[in-house]
Structures are given as C-alpha cells and as structure tokens.
N, C-alpha and C. Protein backbone atom coordinates (compact mmCIF):
# COMPACT_ATOMS: atom_id res chain seq x y z
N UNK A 1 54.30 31.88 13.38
CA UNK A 1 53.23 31.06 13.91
C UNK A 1 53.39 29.65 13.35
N UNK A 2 53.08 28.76 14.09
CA UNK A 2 53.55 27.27 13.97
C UNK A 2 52.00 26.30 14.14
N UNK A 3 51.76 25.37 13.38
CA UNK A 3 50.87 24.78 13.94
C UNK A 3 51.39 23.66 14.35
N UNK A 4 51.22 23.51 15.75
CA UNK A 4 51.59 22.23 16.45
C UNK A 4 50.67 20.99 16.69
N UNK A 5 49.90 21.09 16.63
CA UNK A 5 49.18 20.07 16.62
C UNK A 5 47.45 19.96 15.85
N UNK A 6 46.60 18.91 15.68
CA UNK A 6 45.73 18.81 14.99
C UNK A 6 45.08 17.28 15.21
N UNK A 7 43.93 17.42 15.77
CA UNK A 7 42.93 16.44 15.60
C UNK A 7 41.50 16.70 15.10
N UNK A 8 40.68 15.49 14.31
CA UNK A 8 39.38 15.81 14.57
C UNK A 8 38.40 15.78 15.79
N UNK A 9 38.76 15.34 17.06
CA UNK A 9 38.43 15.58 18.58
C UNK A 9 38.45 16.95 19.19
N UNK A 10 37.54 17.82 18.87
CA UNK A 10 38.22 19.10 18.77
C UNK A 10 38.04 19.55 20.92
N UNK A 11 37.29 18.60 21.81
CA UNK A 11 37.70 18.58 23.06
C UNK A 11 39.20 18.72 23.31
N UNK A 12 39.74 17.66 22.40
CA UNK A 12 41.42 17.39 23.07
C UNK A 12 42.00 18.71 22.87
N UNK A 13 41.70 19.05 21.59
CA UNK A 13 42.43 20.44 21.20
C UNK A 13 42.27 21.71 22.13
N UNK A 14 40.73 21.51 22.94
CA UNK A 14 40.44 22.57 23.60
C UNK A 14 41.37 22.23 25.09
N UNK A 15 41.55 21.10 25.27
CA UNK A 15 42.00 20.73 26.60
C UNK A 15 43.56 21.02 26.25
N UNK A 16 44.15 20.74 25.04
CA UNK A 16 45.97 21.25 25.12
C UNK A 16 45.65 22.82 25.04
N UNK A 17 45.15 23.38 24.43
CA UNK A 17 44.71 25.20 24.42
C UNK A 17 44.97 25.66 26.16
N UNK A 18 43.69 25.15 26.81
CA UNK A 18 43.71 25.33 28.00
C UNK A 18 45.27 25.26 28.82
N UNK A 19 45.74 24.34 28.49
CA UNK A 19 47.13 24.06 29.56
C UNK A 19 48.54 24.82 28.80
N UNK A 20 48.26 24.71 27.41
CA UNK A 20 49.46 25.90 27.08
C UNK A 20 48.53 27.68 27.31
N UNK A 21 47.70 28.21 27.97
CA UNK A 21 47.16 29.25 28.25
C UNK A 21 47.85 29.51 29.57
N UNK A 22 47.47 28.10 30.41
CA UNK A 22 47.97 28.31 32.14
C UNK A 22 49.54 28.28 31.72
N UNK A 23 49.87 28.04 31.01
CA UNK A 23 51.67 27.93 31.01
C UNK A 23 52.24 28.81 30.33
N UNK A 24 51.44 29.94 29.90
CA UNK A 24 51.92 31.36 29.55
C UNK A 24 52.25 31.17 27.75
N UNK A 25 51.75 29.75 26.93
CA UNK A 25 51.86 29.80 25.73
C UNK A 25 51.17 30.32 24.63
N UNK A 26 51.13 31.32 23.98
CA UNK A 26 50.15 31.88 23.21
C UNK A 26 49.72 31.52 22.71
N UNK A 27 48.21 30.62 22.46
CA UNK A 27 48.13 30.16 21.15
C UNK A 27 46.90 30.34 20.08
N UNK A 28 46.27 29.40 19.67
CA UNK A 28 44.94 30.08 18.81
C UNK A 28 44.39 29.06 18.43
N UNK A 29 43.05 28.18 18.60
CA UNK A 29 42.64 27.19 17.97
C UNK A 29 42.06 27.64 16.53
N UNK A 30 42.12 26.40 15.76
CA UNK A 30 41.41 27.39 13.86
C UNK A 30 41.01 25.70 13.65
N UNK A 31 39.57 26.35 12.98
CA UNK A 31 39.32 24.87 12.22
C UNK A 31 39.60 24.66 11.20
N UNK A 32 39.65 23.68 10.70
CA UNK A 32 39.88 23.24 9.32
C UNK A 32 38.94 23.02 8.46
N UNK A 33 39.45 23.02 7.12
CA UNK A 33 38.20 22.98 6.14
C UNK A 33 37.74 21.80 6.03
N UNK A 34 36.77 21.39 5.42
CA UNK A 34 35.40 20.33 5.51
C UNK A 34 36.20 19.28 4.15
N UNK A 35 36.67 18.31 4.11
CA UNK A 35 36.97 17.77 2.81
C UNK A 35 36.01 16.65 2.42
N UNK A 36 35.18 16.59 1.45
CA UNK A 36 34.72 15.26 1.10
C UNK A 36 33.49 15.35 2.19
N UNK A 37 32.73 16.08 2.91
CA UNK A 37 32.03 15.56 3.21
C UNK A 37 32.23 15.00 5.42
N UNK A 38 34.15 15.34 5.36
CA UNK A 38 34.19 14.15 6.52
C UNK A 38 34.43 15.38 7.77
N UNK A 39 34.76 15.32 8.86
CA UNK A 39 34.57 16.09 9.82
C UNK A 39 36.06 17.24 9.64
N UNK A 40 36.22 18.38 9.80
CA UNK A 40 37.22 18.93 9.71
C UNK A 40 37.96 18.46 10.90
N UNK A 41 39.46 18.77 10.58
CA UNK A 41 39.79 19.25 12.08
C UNK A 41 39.87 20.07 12.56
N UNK A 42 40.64 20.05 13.70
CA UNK A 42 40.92 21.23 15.01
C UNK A 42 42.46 21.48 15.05
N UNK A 43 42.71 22.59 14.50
CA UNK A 43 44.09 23.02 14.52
C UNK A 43 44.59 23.91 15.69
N UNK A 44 46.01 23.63 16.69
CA UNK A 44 46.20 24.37 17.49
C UNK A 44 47.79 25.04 17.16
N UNK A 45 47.49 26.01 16.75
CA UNK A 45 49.09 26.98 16.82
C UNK A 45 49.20 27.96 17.72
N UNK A 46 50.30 27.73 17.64
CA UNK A 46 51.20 28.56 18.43
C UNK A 46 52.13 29.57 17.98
N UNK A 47 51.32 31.12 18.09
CA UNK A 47 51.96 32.31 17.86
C UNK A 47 53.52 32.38 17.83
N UNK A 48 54.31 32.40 19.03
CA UNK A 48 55.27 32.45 19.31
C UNK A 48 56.24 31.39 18.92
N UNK A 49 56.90 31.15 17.74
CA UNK A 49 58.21 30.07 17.20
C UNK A 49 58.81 29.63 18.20
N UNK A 50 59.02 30.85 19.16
CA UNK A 50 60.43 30.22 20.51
C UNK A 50 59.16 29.51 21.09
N UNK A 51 58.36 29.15 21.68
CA UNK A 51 57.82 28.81 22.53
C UNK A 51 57.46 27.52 22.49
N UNK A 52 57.67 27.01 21.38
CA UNK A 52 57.68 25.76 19.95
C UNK A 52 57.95 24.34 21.16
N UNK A 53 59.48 24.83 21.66
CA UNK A 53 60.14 23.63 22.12
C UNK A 53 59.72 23.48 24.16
N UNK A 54 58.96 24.34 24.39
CA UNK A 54 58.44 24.11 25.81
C UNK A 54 56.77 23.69 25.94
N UNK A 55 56.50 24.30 24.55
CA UNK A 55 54.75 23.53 24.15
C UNK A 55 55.19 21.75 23.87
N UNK A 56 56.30 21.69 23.20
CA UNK A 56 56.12 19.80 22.64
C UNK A 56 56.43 19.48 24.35
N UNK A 57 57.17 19.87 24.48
CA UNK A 57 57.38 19.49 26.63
C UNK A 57 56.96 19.04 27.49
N UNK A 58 55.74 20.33 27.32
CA UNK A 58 54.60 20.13 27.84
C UNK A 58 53.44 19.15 27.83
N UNK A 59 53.30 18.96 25.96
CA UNK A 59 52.34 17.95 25.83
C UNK A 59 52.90 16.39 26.02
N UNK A 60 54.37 16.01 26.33
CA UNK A 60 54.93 15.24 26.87
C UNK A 60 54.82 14.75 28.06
N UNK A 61 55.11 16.13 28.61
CA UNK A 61 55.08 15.81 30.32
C UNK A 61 53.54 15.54 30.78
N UNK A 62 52.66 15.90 30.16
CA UNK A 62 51.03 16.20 30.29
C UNK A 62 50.37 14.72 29.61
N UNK A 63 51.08 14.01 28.74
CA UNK A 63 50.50 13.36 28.00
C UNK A 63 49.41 13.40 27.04
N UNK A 64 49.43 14.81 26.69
CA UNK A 64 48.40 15.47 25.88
C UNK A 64 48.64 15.63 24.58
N UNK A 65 47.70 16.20 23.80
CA UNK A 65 48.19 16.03 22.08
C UNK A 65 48.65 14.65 21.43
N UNK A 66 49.83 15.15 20.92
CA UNK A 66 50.60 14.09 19.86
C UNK A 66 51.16 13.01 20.94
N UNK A 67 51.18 13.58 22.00
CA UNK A 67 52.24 12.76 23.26
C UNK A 67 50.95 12.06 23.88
N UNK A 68 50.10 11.87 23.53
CA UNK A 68 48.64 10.77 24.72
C UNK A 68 49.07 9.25 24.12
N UNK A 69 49.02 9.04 24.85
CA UNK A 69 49.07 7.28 25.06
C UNK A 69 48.08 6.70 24.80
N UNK A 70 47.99 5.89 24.07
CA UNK A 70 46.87 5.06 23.40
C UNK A 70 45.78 4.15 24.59
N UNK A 71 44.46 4.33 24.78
CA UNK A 71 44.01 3.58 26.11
C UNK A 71 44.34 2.50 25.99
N UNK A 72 44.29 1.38 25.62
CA UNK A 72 45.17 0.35 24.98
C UNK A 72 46.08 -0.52 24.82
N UNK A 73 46.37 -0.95 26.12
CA UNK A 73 47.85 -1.72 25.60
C UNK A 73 48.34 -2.28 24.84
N UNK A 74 49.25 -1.77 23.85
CA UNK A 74 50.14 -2.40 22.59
C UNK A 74 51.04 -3.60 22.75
N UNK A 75 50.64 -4.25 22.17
CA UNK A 75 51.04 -5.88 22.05
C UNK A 75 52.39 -5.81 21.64
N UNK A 76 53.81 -6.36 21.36
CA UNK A 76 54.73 -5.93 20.54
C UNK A 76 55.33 -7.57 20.52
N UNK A 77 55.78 -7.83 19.52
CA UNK A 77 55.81 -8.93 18.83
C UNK A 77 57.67 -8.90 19.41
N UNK A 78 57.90 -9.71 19.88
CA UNK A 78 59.39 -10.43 20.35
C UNK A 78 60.04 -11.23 19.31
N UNK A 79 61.40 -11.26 18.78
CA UNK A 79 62.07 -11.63 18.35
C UNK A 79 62.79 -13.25 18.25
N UNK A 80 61.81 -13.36 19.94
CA UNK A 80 62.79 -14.89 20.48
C UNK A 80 61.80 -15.93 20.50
C-alpha cells in the first residue's frame, strides 16, 4: 500500500478517490492526525503497488491531485 497523494482540502481527495474508483484503482482515503492545533490532512492510498504508475497517469491526464494546475497564471522571469 502506497500513499499517493495528500492534501488538507479533503473535497479534492474525495474527487481523485472517486475517479481512481471509476478506473478500477483500489484505494482508501485516511485522515491524518491533528498537529498543533492546525487542520489534518486527507490521505489517499492506494492498495495495489502495481497500480502506482496508471494512478500518477491518471491524475495527469485528469489534472487532479499533485498534477492540478494552479488557477493562476505563473509569471516566469526571462533571461533576456
């Protein structure tokens, strides 16, 4: 069992759960412990090790999890 991902937004976590469920990925949301007072997080693993490299894929191709794009457009500083 692997934990792949983790926020304190625990929606997002429920929304990557949901789409590795429809895509046949096993997984398990778990919260995290309380530190200091501040909000835990939302941990999502994934039972299955092999299944590791078609879950990061997914949240790629989906733009979900670790792979979401910032609302935001990032400024990036040029060289010239």
């Amino acid at each position: 069992m692997k934990m792949l991902f983790f926020s304190a937004d625990g929606m997002e976590v429920e929304q990557v759960s949901r789409e590795f469920t429809q895509a046949g990925i096993v997984c398990e949301v778990r919260h995290g412990k309380r530190k200091n007072g501040s909000v835990p997080d939302v941990e999502l693993w994934i039972r299955n090790d092999g299944d590791c490299h078609r879950a990061f894929l997914l949240c790629v191709r989906l733009g979900i999890g670790f792979a979401r794009r910032p609302a935001e457009r990032v400024e990036l500083e040029s060289d010239g």
